[in-house]
PDB file of N, CA and C in Angstrom:
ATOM      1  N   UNK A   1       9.845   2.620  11.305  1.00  0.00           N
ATOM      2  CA  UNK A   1       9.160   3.354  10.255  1.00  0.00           C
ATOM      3  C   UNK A   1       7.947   4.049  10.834  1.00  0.00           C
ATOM      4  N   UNK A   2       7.559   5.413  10.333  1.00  0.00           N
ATOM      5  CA  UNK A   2       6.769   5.707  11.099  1.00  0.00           C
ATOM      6  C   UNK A   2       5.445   6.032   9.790  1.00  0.00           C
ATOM      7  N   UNK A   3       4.336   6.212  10.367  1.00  0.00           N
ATOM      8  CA  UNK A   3       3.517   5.767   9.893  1.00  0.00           C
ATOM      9  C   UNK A   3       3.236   7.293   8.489  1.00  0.00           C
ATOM     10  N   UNK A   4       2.584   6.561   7.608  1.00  0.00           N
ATOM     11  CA  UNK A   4       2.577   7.661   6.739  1.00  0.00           C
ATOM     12  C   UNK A   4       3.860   8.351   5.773  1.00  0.00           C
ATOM     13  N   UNK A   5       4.876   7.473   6.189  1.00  0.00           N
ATOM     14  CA  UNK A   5       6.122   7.902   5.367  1.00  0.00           C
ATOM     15  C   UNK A   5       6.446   6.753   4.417  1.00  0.00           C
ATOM     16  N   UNK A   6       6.706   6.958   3.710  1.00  0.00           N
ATOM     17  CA  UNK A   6       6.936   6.197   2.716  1.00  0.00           C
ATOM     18  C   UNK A   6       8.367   4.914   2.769  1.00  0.00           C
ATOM     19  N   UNK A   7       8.389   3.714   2.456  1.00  0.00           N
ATOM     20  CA  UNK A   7       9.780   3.105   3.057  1.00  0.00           C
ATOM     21  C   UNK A   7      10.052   2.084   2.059  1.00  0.00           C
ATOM     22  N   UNK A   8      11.229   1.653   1.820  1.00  0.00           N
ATOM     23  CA  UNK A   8      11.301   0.006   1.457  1.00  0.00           C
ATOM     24  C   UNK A   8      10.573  -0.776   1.590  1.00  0.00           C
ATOM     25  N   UNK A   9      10.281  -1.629   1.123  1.00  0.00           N
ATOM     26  CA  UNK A   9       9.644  -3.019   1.888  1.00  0.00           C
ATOM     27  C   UNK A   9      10.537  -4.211   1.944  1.00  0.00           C
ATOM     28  N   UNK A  10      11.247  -3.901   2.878  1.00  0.00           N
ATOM     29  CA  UNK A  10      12.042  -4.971   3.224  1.00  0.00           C
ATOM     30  C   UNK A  10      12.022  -5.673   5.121  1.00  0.00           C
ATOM     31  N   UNK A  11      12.343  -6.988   5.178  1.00  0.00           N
ATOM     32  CA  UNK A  11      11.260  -6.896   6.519  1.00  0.00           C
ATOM     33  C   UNK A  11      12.120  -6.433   7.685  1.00  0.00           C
ATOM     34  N   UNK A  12      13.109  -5.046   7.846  1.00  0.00           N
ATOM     35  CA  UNK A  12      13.367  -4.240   8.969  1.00  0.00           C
ATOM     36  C   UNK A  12      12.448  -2.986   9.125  1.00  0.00           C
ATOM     37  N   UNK A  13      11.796  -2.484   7.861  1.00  0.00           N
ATOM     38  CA  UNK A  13      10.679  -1.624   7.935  1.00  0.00           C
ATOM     39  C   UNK A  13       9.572  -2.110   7.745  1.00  0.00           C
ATOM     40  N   UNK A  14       9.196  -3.382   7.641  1.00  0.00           N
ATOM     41  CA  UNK A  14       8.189  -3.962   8.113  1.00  0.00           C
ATOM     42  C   UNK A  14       7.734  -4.654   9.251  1.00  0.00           C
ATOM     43  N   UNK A  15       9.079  -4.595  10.162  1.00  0.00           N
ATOM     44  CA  UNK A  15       9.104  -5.644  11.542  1.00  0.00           C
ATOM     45  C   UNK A  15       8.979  -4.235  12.155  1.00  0.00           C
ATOM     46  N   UNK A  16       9.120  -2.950  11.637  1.00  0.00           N
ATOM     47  CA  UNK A  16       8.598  -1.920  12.947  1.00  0.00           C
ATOM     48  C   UNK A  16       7.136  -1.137  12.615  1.00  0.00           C
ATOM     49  N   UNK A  17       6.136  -1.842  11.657  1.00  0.00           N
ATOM     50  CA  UNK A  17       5.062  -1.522  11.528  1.00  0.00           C
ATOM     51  C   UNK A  17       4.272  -2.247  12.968  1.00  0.00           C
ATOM     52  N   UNK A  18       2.812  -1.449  12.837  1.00  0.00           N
ATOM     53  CA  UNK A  18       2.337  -1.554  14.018  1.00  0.00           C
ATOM     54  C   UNK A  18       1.435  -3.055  13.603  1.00  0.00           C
ATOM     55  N   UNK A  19       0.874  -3.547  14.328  1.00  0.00           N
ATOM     56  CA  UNK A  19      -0.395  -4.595  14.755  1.00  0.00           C
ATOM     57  C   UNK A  19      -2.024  -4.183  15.045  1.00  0.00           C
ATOM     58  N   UNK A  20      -2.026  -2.425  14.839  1.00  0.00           N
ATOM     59  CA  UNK A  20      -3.105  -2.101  14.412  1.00  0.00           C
ATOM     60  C   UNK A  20      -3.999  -1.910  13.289  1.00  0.00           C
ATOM     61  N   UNK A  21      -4.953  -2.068  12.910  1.00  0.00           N
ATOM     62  CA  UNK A  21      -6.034  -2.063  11.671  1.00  0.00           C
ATOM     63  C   UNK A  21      -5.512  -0.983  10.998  1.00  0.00           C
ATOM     64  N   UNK A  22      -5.890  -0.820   9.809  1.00  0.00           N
ATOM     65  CA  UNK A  22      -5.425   0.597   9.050  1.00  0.00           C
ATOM     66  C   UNK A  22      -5.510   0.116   7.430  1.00  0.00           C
ATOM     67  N   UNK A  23      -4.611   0.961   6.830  1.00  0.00           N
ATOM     68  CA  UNK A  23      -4.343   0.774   4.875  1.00  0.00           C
ATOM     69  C   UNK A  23      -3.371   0.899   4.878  1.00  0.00           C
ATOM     70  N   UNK A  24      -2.843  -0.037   3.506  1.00  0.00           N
ATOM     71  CA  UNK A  24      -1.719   0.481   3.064  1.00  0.00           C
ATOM     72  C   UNK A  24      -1.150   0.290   1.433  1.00  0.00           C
ATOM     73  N   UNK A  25      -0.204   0.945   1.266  1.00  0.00           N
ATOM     74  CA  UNK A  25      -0.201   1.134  -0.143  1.00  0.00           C
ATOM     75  C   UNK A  25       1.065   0.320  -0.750  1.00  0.00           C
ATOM     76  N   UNK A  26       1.546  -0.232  -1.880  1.00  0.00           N
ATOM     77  CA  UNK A  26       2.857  -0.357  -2.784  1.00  0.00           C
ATOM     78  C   UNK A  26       3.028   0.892  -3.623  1.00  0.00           C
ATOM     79  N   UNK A  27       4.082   0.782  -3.826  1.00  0.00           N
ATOM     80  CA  UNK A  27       4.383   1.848  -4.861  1.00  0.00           C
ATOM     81  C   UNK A  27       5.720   0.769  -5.619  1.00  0.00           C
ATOM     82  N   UNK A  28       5.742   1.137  -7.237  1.00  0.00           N
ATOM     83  CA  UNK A  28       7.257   0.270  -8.095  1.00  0.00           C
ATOM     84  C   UNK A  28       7.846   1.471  -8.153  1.00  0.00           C
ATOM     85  N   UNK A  29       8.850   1.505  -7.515  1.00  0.00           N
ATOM     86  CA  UNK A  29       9.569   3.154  -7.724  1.00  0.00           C
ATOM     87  C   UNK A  29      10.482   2.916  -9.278  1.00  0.00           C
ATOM     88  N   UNK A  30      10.185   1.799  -9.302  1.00  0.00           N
ATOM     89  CA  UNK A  30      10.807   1.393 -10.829  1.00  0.00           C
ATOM     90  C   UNK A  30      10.255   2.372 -12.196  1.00  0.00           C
ATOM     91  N   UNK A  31       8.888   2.440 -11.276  1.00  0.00           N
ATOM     92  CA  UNK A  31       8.096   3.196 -12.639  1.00  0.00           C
ATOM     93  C   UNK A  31       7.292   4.510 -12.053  1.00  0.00           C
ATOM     94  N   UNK A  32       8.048   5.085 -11.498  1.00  0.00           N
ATOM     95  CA  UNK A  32       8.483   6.928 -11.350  1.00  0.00           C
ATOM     96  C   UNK A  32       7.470   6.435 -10.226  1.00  0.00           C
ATOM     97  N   UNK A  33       7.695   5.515  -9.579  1.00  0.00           N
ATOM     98  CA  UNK A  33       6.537   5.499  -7.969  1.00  0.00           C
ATOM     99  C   UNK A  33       5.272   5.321  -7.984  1.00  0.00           C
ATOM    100  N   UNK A  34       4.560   4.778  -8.995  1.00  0.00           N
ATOM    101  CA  UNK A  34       3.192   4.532  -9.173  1.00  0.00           C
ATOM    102  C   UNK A  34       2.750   3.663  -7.965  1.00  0.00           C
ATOM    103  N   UNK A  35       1.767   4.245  -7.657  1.00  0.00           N
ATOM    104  CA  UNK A  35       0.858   3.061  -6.482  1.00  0.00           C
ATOM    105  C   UNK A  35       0.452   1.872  -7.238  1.00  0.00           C
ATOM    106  N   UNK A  36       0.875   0.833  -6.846  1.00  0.00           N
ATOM    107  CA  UNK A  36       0.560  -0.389  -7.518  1.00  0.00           C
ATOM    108  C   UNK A  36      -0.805  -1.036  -6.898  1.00  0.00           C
ATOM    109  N   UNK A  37      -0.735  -1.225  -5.775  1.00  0.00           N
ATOM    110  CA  UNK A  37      -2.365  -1.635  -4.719  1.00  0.00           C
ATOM    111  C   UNK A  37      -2.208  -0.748  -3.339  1.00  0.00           C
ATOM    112  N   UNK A  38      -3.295  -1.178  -2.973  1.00  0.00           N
ATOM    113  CA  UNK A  38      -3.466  -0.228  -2.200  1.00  0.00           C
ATOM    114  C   UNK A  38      -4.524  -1.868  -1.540  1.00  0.00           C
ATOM    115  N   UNK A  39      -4.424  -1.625  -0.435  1.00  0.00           N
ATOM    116  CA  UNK A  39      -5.031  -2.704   0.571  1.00  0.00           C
ATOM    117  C   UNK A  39      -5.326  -2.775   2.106  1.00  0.00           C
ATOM    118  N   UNK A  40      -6.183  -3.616   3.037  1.00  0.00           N
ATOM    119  CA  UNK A  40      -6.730  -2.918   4.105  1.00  0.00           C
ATOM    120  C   UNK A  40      -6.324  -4.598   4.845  1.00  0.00           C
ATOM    121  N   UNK A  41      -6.250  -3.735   6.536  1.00  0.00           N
ATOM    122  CA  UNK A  41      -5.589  -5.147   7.206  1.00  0.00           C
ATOM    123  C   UNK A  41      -6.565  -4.754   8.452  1.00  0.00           C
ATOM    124  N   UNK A  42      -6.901  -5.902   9.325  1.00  0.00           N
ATOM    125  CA  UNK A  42      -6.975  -5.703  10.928  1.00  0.00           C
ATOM    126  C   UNK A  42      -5.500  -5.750  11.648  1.00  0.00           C
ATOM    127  N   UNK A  43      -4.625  -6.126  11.107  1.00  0.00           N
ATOM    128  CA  UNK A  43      -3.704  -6.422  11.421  1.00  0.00           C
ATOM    129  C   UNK A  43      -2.214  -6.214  10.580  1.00  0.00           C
ATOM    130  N   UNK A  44      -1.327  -4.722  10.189  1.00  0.00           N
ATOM    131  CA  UNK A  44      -1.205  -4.286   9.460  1.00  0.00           C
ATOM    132  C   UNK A  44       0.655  -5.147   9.556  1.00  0.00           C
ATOM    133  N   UNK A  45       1.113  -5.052  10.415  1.00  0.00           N
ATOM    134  CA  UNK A  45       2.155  -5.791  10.409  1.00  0.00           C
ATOM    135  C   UNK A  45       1.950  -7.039   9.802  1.00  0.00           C
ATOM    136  N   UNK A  46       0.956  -8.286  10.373  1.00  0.00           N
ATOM    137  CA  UNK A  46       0.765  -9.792   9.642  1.00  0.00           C
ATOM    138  C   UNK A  46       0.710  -9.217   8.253  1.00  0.00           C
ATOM    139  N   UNK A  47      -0.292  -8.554   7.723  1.00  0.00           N
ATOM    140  CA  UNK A  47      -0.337  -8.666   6.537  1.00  0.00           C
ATOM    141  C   UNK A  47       0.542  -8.118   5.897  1.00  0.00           C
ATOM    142  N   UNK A  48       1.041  -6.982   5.716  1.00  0.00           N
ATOM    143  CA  UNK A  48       2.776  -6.992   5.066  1.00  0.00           C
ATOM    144  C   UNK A  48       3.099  -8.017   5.085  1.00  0.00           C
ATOM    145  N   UNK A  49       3.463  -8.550   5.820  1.00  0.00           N
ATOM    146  CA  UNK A  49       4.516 -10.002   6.226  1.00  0.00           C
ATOM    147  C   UNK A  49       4.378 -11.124   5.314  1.00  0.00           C
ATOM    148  N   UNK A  50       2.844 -11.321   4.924  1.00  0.00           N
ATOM    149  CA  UNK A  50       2.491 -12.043   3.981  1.00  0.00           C
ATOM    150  C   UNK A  50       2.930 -11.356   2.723  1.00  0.00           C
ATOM    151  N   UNK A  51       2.628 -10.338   2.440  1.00  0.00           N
ATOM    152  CA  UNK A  51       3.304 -10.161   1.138  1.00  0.00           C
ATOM    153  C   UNK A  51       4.517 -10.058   0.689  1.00  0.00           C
ATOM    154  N   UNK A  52       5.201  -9.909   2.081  1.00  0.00           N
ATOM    155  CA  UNK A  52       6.725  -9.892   1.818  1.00  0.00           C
ATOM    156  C   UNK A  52       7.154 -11.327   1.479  1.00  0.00           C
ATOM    157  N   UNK A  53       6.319 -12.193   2.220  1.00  0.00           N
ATOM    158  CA  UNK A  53       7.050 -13.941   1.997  1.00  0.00           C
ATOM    159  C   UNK A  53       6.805 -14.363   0.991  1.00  0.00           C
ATOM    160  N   UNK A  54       6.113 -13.631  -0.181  1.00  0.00           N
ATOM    161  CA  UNK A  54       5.688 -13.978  -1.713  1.00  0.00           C
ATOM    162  C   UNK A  54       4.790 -15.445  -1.068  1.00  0.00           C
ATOM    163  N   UNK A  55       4.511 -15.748  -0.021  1.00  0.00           N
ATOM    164  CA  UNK A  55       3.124 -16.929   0.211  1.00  0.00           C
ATOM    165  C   UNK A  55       2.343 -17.147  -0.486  1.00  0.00           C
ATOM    166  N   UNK A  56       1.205 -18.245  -0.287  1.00  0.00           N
ATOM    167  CA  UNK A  56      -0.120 -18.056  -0.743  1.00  0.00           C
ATOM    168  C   UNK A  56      -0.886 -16.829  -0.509  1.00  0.00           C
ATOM    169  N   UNK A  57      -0.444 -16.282   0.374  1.00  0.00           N
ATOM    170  CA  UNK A  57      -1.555 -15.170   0.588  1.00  0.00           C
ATOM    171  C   UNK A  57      -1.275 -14.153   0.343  1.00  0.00           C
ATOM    172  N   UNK A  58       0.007 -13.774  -0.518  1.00  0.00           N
ATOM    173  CA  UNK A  58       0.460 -12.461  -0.836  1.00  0.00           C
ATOM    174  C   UNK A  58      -0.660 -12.069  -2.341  1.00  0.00           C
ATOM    175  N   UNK A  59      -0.465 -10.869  -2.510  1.00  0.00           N
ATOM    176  CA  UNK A  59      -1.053 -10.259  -3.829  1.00  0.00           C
ATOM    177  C   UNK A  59      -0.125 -10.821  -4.865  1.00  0.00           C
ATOM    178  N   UNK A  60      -0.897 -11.331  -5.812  1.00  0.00           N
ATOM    179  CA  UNK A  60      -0.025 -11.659  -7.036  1.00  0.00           C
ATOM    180  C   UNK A  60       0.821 -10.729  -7.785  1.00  0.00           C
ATOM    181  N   UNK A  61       0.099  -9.626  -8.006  1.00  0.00           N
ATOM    182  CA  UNK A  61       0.539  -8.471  -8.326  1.00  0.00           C
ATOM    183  C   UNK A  61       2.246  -8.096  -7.708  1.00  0.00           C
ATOM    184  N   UNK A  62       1.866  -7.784  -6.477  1.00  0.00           N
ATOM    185  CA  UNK A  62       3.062  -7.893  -5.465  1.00  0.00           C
ATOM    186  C   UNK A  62       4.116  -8.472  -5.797  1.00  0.00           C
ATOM    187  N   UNK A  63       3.777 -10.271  -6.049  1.00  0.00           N
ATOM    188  CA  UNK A  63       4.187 -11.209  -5.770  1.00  0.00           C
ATOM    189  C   UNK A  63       5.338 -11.580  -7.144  1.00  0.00           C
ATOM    190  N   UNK A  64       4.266 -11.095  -7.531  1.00  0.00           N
ATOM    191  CA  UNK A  64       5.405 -10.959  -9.764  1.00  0.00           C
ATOM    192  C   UNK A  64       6.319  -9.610  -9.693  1.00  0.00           C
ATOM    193  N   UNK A  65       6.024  -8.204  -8.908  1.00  0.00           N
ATOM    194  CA  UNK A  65       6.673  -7.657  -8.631  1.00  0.00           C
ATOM    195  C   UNK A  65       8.090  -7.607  -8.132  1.00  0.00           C
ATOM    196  N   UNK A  66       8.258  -8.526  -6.759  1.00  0.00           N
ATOM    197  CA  UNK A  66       8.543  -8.322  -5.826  1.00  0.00           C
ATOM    198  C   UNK A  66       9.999  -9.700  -6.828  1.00  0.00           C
ATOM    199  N   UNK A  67       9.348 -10.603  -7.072  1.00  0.00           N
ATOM    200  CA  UNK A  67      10.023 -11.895  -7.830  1.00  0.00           C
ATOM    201  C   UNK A  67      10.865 -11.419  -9.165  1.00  0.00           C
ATOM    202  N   UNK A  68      10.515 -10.439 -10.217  1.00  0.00           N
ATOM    203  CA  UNK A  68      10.958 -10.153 -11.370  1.00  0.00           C
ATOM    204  C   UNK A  68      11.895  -8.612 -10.605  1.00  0.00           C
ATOM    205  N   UNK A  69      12.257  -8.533  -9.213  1.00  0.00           N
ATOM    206  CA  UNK A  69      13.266  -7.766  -8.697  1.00  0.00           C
ATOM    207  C   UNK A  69      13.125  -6.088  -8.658  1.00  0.00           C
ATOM    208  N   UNK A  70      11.642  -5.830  -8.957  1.00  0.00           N
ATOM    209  CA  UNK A  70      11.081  -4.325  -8.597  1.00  0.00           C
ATOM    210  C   UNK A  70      11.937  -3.581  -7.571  1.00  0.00           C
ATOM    211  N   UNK A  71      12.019  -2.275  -7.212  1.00  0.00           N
ATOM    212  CA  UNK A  71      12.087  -1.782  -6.289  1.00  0.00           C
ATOM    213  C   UNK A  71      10.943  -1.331  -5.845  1.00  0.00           C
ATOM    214  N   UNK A  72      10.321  -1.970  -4.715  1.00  0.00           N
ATOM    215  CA  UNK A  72       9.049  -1.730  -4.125  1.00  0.00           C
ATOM    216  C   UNK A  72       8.894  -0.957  -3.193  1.00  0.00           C
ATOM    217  N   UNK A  73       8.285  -0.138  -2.875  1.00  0.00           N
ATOM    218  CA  UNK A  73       8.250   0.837  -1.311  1.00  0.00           C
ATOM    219  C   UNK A  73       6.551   0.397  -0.933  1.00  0.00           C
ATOM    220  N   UNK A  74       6.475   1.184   0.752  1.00  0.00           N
ATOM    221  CA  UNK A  74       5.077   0.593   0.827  1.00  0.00           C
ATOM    222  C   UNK A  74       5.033   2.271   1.915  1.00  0.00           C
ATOM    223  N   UNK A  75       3.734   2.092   2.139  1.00  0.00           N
ATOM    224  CA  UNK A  75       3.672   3.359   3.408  1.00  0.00           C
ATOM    225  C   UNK A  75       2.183   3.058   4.123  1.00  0.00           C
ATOM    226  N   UNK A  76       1.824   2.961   4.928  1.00  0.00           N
ATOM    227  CA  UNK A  76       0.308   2.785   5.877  1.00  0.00           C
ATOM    228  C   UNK A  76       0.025   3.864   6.768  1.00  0.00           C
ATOM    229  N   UNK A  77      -1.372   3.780   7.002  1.00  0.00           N
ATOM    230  CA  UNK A  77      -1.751   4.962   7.893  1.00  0.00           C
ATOM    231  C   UNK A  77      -3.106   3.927   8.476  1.00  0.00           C
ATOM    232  N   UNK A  78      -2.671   3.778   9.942  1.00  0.00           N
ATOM    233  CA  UNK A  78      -3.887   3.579  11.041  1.00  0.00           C
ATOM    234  C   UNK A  78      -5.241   3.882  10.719  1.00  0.00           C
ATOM    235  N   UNK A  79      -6.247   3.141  11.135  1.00  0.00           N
ATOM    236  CA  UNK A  79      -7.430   3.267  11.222  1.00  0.00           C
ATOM    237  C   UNK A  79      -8.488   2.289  12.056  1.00  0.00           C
ATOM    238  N   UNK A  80      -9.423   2.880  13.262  1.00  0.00           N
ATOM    239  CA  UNK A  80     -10.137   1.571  13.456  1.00  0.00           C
ATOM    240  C   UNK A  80     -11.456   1.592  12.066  1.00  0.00           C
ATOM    241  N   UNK A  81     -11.635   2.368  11.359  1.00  0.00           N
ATOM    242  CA  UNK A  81     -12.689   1.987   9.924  1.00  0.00           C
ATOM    243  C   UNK A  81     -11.529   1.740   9.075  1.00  0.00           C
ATOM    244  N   UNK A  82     -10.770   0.677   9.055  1.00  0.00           N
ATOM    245  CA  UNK A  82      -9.898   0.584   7.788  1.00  0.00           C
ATOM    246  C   UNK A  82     -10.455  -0.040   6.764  1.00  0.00           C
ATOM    247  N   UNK A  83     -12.008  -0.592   6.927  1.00  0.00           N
ATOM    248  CA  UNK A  83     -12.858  -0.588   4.971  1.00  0.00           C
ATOM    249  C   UNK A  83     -13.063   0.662   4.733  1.00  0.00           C
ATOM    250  N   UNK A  84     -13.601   1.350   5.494  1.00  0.00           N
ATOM    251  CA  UNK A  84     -14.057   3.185   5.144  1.00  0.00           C
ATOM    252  C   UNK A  84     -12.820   3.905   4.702  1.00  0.00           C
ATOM    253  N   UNK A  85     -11.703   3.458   5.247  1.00  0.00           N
ATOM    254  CA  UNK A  85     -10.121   4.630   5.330  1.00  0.00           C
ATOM    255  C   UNK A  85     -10.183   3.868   3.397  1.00  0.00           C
ATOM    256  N   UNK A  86     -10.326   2.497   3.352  1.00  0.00           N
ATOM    257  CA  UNK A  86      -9.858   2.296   1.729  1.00  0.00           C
ATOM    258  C   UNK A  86     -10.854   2.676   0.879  1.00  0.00           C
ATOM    259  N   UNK A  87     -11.807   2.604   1.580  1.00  0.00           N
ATOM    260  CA  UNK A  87     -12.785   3.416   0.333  1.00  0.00           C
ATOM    261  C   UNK A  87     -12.868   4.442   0.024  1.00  0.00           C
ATOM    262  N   UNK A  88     -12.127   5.460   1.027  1.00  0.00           N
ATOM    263  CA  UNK A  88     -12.182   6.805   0.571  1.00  0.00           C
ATOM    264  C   UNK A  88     -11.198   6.887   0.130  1.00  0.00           C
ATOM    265  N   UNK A  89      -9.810   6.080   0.069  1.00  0.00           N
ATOM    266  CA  UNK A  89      -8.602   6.190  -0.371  1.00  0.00           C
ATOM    267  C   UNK A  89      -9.039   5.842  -2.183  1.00  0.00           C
ATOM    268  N   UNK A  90      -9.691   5.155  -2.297  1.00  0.00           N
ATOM    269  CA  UNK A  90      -9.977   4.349  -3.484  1.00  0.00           C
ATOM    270  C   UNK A  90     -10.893   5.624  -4.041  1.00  0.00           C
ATOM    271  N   UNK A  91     -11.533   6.280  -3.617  1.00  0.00           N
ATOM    272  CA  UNK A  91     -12.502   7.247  -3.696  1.00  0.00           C
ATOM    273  C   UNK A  91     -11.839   8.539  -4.788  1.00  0.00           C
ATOM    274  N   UNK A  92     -10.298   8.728  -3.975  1.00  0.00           N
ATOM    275  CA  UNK A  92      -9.773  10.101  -4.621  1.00  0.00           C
ATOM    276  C   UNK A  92      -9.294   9.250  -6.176  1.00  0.00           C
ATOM    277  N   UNK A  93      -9.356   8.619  -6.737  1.00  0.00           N
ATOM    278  CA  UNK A  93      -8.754   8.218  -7.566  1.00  0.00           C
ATOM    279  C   UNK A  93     -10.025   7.643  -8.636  1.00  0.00           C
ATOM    280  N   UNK A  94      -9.996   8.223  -9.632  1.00  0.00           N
ATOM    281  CA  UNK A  94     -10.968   8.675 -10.664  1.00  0.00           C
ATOM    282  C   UNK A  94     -10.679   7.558 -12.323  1.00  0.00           C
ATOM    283  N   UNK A  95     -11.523   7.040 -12.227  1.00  0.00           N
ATOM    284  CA  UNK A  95     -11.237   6.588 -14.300  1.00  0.00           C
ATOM    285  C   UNK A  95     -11.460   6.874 -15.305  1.00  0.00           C
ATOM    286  N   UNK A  96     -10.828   7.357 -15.735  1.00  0.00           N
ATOM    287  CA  UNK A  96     -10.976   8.166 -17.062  1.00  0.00           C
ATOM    288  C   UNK A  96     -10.466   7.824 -18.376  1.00  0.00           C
ATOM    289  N   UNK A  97     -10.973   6.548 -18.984  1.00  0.00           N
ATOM    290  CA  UNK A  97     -10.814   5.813 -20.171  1.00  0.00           C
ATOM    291  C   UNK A  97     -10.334   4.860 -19.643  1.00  0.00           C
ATOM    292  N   UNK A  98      -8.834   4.553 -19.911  1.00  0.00           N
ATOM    293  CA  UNK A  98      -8.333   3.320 -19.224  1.00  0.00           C
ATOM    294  C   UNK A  98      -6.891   3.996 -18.225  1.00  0.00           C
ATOM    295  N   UNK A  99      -6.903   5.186 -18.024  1.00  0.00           N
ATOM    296  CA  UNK A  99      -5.999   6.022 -16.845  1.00  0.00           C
ATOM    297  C   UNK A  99      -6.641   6.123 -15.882  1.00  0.00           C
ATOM    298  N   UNK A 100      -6.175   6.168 -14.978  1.00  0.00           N
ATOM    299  CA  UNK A 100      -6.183   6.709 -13.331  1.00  0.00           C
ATOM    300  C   UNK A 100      -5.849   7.848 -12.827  1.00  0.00           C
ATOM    301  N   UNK A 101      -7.096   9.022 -12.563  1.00  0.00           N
ATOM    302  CA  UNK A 101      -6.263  10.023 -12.108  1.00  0.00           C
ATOM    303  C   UNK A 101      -6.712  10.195 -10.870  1.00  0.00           C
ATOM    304  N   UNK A 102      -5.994  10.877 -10.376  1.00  0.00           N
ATOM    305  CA  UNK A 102      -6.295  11.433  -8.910  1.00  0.00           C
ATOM    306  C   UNK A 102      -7.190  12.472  -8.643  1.00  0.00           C
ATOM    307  N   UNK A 103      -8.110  12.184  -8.064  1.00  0.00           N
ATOM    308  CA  UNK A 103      -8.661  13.239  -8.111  1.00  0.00           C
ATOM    309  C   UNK A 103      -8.610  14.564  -7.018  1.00  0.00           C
ATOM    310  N   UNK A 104      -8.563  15.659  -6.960  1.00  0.00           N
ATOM    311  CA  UNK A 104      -8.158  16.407  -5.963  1.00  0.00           C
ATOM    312  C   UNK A 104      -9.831  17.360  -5.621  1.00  0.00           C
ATOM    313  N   UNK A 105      -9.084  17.449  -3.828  1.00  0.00           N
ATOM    314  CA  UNK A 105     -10.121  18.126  -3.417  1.00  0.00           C
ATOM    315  C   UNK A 105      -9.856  19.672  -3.197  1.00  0.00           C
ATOM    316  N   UNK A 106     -10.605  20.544  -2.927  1.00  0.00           N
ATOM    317  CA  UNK A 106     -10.235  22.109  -2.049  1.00  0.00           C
ATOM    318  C   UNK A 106      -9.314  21.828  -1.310  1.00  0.00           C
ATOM    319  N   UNK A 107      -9.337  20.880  -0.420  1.00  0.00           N
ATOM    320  CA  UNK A 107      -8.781  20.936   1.101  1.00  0.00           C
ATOM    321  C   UNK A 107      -7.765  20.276   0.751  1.00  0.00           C
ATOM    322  N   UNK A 108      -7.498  19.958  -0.760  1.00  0.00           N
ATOM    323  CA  UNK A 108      -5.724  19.660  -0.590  1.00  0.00           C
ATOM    324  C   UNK A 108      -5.103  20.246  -1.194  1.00  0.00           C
ATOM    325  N   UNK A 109      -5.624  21.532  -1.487  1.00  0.00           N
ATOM    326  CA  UNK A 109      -4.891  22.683  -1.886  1.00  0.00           C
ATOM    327  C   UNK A 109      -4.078  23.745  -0.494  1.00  0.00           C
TER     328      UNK A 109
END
């Protein structure tokens, strides 16, 4: 899987994620692909891994997901600031009552 593309989460596209720091996202393609979390690793392979094993240390969220038979996808992108890469990731995304919108810049036009 290469980085930035979007994939299953099942653990053959998670056993070819990297072992570098970075973010990464869920999506329930169940429900037209919504990002479900979005989360930051030193170590981006271990931590998938945990959420894939529904463990103690997976996201609950995930974890009720992943158990009540979602179709889940995930996608990551490298970083050595991977608190800074999620805060600005967390950044484009705006609240507006009790919705979530995205917020867009110039430069992603």
């Amino acid at each position: 899987m290469k980085e930035g593309n979007i994939a299953a989460f099942v653990s053959s596209n998670v056993n070819s994620v990297t072992e570098s720091s970075g973010i990464y996202a869920f999506y329930d393609i169940d429900t037209w692909g919504i990002q479900v979390y979005l989360g930051r690793s030193n170590n981006l392979r271990r931590r998938l891994k945990e959420h894939l094993s529904c463990g103690s240390k997976a996201n609950a969220t995930i974890k009720m997901l992943i158990q009540q038979g979602h179709n889940i996808w995930f996608s990551y992108s490298t970083s050595s600031n991977y608190k800074g890469a999620e805060a600005a990731e967390l950044n484009r995304y705006l609240s507006v009552g009790n919705k979530r919108v995205e917020r867009k810049y110039l430069e992603d036009f």
